[in-house]
Protein backbone atom coordinates (compact mmCIF):
# COMPACT_ATOMS: atom_id res chain seq x y z
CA UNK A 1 83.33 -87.48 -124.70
CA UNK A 2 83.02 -86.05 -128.20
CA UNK A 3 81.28 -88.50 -129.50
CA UNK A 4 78.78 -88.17 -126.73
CA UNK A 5 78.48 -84.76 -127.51
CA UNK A 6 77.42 -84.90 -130.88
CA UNK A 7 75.07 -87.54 -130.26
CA UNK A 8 72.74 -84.58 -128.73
CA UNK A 9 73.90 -82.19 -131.59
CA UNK A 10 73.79 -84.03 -134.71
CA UNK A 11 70.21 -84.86 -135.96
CA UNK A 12 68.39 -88.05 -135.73
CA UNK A 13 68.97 -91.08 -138.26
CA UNK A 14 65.30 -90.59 -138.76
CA UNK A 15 65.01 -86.96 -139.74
CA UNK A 16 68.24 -87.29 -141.66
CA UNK A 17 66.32 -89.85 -143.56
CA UNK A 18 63.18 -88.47 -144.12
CA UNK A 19 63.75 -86.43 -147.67
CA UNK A 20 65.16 -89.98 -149.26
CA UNK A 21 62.54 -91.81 -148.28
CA UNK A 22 59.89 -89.28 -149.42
CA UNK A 23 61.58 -88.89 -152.47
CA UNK A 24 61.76 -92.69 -153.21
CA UNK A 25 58.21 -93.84 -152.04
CA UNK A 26 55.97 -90.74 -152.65
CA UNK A 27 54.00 -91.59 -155.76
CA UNK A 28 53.90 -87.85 -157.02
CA UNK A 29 57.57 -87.96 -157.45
CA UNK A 30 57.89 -91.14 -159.51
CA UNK A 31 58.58 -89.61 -162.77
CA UNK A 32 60.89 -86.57 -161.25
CA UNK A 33 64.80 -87.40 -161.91
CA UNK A 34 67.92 -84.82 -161.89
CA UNK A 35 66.49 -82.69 -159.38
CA UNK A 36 68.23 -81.35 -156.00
CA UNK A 37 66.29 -81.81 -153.19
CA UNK A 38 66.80 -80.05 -149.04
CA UNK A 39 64.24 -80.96 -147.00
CA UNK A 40 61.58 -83.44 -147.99
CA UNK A 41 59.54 -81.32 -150.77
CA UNK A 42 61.74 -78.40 -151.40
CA UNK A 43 63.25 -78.50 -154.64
CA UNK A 44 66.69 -75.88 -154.41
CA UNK A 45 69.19 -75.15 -156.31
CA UNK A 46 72.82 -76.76 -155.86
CA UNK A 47 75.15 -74.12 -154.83
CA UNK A 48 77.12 -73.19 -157.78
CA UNK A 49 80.60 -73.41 -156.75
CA UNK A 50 79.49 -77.56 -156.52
CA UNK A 51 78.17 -77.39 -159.91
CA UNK A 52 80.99 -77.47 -162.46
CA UNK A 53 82.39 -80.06 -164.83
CA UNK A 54 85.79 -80.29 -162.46
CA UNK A 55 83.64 -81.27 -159.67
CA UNK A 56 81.77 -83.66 -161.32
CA UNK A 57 84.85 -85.14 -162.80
CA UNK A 58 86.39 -85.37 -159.23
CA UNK A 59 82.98 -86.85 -158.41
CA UNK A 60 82.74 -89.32 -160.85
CA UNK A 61 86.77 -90.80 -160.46
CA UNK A 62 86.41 -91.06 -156.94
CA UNK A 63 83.35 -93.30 -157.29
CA UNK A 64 85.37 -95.27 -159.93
CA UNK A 65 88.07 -95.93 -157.51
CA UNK A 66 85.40 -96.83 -155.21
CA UNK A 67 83.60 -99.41 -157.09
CA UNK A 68 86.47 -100.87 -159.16
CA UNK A 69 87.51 -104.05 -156.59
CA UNK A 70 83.69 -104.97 -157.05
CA UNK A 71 83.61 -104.39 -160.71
CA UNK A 72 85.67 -107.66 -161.60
């Protein structure tokens, strides 16, 4: 019943989609790397309590864990 329930509150696949698929086909951005991106063009700023070497450290050994069975 929860499930169900989300279904009509959570937003489409398709909109979710939308700003990575601009942001990987639209020829305007080809050359545009390292930026933070909401909705389709608008360019924000991460929040700053994201932004911090800890976090990105935290970031970065959880997607070693990750990836390490397919590494070998």
């Amino acid at each position: 019943m929860i499930f169900k329930l989300a279904l009509y509150v959570m937003p489409k696949p398709e909109f979710g989609a939308r700003t990575s698929i601009y942001l990987a086909t639209a020829p305007e951005m080809e050359n545009v790397s390292g930026k933070f991106f909401g909705n389709k063009k608008n360019e924000e700023t991460p929040s700053q309590k994201y932004y911090s070497v800890e976090n990105e450290q935290i970031v970065w050994d959880y997607c070693m864990e990750t990836v390490k069975p397919y590494l070998n």
